[in-house]
C-alpha atoms as a PDB file:
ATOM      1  CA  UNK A   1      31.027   9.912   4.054  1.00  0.00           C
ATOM      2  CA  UNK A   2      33.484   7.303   5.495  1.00  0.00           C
ATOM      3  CA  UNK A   3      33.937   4.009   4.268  1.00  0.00           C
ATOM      4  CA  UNK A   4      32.379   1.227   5.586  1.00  0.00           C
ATOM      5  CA  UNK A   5      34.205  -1.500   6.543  1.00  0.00           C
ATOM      6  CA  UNK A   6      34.332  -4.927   8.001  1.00  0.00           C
ATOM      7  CA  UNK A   7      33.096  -4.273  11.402  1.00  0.00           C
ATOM      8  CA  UNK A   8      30.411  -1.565  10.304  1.00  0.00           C
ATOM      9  CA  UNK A   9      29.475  -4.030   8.346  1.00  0.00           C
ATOM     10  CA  UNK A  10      29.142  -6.663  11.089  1.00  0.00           C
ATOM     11  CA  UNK A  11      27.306  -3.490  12.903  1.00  0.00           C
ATOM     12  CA  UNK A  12      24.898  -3.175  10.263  1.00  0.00           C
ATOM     13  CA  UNK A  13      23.858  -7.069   9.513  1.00  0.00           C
ATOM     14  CA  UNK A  14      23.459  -7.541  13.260  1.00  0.00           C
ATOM     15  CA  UNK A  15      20.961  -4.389  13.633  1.00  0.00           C
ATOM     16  CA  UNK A  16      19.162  -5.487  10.769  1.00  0.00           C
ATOM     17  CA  UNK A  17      18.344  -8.662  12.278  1.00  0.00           C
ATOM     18  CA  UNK A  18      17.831  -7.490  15.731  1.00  0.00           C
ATOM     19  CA  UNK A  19      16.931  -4.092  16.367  1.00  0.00           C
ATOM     20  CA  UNK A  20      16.788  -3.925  19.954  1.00  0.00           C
ATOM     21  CA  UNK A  21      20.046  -5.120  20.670  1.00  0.00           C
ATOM     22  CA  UNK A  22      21.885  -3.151  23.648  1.00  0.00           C
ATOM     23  CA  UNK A  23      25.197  -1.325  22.818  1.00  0.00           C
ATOM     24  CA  UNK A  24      27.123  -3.659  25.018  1.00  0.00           C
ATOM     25  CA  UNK A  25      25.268  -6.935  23.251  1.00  0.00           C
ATOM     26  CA  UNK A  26      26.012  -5.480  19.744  1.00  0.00           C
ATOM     27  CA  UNK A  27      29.804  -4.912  20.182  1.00  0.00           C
ATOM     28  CA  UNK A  28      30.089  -8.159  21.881  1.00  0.00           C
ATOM     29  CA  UNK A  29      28.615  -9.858  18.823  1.00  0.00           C
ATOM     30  CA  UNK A  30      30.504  -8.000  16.243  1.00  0.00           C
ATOM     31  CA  UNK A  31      33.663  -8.277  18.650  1.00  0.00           C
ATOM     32  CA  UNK A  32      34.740  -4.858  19.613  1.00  0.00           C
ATOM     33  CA  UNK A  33      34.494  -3.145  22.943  1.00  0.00           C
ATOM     34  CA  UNK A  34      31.925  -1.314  23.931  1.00  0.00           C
ATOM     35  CA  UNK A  35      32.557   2.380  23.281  1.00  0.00           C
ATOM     36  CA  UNK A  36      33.688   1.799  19.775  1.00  0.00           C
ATOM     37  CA  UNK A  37      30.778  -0.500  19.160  1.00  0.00           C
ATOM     38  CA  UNK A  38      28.777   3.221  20.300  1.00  0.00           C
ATOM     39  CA  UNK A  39      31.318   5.466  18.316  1.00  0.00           C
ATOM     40  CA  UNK A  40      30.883   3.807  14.696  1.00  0.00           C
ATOM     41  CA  UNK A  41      26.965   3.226  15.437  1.00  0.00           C
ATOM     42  CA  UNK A  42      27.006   6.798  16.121  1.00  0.00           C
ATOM     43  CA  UNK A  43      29.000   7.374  12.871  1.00  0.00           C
ATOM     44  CA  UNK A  44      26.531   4.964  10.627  1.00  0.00           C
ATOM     45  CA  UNK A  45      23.720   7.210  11.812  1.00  0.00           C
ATOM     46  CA  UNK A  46      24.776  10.319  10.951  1.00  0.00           C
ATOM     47  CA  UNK A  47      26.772   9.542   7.655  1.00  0.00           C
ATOM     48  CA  UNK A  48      22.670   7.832   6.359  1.00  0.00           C
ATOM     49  CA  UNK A  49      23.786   4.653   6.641  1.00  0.00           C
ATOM     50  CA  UNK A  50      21.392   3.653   9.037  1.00  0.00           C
ATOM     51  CA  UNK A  51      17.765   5.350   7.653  1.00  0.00           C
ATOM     52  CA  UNK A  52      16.164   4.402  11.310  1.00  0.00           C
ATOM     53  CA  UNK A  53      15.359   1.537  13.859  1.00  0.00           C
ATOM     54  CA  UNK A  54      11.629   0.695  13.636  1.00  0.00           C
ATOM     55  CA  UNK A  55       8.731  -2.444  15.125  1.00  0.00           C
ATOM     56  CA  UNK A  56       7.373  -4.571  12.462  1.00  0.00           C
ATOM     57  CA  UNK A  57       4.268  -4.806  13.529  1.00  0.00           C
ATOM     58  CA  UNK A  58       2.481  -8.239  12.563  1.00  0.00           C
ATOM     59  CA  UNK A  59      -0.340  -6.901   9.868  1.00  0.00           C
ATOM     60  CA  UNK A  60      -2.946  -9.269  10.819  1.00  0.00           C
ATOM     61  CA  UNK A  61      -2.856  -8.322  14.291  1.00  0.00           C
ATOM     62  CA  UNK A  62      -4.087  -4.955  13.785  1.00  0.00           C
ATOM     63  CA  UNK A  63      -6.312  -5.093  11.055  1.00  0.00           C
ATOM     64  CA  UNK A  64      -4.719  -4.809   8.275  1.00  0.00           C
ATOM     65  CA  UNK A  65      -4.200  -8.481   6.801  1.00  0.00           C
ATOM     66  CA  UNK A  66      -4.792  -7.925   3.200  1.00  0.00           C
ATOM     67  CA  UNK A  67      -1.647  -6.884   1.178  1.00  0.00           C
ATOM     68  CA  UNK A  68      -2.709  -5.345  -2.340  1.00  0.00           C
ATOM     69  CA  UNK A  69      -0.263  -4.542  -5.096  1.00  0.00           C
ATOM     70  CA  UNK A  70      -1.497  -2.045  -7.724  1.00  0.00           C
ATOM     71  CA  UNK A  71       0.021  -1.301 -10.922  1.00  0.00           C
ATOM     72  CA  UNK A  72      -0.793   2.384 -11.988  1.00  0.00           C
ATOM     73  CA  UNK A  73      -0.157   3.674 -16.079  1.00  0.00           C
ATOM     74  CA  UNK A  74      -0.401   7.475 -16.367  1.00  0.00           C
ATOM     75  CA  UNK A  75      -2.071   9.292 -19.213  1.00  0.00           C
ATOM     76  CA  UNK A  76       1.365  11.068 -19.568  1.00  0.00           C
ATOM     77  CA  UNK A  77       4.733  10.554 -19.248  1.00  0.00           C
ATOM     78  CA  UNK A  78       6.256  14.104 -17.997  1.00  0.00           C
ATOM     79  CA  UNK A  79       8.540  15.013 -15.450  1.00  0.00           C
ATOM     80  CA  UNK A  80       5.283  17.210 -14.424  1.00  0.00           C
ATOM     81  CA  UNK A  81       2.426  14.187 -14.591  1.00  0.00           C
ATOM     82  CA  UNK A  82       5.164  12.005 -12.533  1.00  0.00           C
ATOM     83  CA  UNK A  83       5.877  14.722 -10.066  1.00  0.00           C
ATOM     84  CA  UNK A  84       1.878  15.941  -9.315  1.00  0.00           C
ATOM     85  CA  UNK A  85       1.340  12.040  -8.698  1.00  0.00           C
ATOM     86  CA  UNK A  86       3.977  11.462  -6.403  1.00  0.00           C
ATOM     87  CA  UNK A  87       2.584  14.777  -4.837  1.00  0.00           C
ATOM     88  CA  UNK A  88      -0.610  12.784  -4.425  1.00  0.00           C
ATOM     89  CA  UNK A  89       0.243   9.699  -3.117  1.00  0.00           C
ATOM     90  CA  UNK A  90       2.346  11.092  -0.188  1.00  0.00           C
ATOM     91  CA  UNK A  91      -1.639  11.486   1.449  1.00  0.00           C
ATOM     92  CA  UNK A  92      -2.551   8.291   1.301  1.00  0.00           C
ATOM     93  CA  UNK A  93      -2.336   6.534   4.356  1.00  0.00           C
ATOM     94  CA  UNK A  94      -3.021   2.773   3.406  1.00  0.00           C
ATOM     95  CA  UNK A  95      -0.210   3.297   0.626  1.00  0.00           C
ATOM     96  CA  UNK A  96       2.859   1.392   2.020  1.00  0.00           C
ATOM     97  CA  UNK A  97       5.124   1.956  -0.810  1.00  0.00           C
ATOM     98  CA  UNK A  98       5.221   4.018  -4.274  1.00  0.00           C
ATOM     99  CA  UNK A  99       7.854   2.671  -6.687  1.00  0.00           C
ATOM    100  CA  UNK A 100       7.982   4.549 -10.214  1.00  0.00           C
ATOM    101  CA  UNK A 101       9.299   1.103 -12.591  1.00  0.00           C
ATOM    102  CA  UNK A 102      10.141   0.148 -16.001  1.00  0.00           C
ATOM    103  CA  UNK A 103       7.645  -2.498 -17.616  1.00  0.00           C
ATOM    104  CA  UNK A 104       3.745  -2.475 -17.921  1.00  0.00           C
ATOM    105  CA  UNK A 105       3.276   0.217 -15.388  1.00  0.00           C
ATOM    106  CA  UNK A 106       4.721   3.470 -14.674  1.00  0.00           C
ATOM    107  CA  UNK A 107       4.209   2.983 -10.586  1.00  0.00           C
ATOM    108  CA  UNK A 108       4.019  -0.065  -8.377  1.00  0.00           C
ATOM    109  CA  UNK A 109       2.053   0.391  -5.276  1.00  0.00           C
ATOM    110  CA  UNK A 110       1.924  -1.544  -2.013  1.00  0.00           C
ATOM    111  CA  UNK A 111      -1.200  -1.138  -0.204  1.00  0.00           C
ATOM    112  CA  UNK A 112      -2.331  -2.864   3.265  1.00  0.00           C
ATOM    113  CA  UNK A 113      -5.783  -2.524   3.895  1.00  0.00           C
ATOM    114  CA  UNK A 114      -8.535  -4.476   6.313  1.00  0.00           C
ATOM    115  CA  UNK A 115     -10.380  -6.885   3.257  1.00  0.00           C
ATOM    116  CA  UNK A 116     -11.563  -6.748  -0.284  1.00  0.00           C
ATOM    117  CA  UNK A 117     -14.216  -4.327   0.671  1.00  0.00           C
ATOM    118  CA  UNK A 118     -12.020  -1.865   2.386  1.00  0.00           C
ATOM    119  CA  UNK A 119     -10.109  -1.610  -0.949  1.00  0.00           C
ATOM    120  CA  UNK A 120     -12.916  -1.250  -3.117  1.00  0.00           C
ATOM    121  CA  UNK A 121     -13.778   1.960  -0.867  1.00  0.00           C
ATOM    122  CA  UNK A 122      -9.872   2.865  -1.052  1.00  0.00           C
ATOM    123  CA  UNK A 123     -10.288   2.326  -5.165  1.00  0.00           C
ATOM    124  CA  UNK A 124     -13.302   4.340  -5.642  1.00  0.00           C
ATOM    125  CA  UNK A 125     -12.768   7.333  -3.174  1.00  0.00           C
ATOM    126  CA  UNK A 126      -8.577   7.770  -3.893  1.00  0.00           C
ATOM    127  CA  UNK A 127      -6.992   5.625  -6.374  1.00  0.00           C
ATOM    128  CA  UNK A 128      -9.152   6.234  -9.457  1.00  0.00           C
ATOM    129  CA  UNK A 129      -9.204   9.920  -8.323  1.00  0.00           C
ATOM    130  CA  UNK A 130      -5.215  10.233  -8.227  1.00  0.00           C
ATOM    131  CA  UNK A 131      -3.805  12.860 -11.071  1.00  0.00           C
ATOM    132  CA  UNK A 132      -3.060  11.214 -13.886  1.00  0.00           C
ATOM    133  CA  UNK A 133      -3.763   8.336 -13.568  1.00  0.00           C
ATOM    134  CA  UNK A 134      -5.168   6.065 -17.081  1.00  0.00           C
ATOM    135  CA  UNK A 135      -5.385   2.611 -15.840  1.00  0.00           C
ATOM    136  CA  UNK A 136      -4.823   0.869 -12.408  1.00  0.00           C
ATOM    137  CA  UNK A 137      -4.320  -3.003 -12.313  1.00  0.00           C
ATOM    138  CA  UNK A 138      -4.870  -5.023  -9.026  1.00  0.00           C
ATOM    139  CA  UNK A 139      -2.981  -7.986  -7.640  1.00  0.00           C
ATOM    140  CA  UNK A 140      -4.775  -9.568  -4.100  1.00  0.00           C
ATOM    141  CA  UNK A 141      -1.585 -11.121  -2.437  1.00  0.00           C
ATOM    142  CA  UNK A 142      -2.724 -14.446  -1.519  1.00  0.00           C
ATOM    143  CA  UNK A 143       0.240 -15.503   0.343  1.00  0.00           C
ATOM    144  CA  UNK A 144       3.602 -13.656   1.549  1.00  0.00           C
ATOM    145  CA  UNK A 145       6.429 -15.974   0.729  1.00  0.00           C
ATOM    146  CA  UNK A 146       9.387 -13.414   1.616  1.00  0.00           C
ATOM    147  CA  UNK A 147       8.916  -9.881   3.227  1.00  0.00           C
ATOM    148  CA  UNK A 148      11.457  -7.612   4.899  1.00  0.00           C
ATOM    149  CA  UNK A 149      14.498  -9.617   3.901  1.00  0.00           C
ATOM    150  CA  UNK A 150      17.689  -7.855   5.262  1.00  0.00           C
ATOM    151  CA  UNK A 151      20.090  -6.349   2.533  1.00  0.00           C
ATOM    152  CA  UNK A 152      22.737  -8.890   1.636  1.00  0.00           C
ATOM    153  CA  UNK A 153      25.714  -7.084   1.505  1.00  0.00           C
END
């Protein structure tokens, strides 16, 4: 892996902003011409820098404008018990993000869903049923100060 400097890094802060920038737009903001601009994008790709280029797509406007975070504490703490739950919540669709943390629970879960009823169906039918799992605690966002902040590097 290369290593990044000034202009990648231009290249990278500008894509995380904007996304849908054109080559030719991109190297003229981070001042370079227009194949290198192509080149090191090319480069940032394939070296991982660069994980993909993705929509946010507004929550609300498709149904799914109630963010949930769950704390999870497992009966066990094994390489095993972690691993079979991880296994586990790879099917769950509504799950946005799995983080195994230090603290009061072993896993921190991020959860979109339609309301408060949709999660109690969500809770009863997959999260209680997950391996593992001892005791889940449930946090009902009520308002989303900061989301999707670009890395500040």
């Amino acid at each position: 892996m290369s290593e990044i400097d000034r202009i990648d890094r231009n290249i990278l802060r500008r894509l995380q902003k904007e996304g849908r920038l054109t080559n030719a737009e991109l190297a003229k903001a981070v001042n370079v011409s227009a194949a290198t601009c192509h080149r090191r994008t090319q480069r940032l790709f394939e070296e991982g820098h660069i994980a993909g280029v993705a929509a946010r797509i507004n929550p609300a406007s498709v149904g799914l404008g109630t963010l949930v975070m769950v704390g999870v504490v497992l009966d066990r703490s094994t390489p095993e018990s972690f691993a079979e739950f991880e296994r586990a919540v790879e099917g769950v669709t509504e799950l946005l993000e799995c983080h195994l943390v230090a603290g009061d629970f072993d896993y921190l879960l991020k959860i979109r869903v339609r309301d408060m009823g949709d999660f109690n169906a969500l809770h009863g039918k997959k999260l209680i049923a997950l391996p593992g799992v001892r005791q889940i605690r449930t946090f009902f966002v009520l308002k989303e100060v900061k989301e999707g902040a670009p890395l500040p590097f």
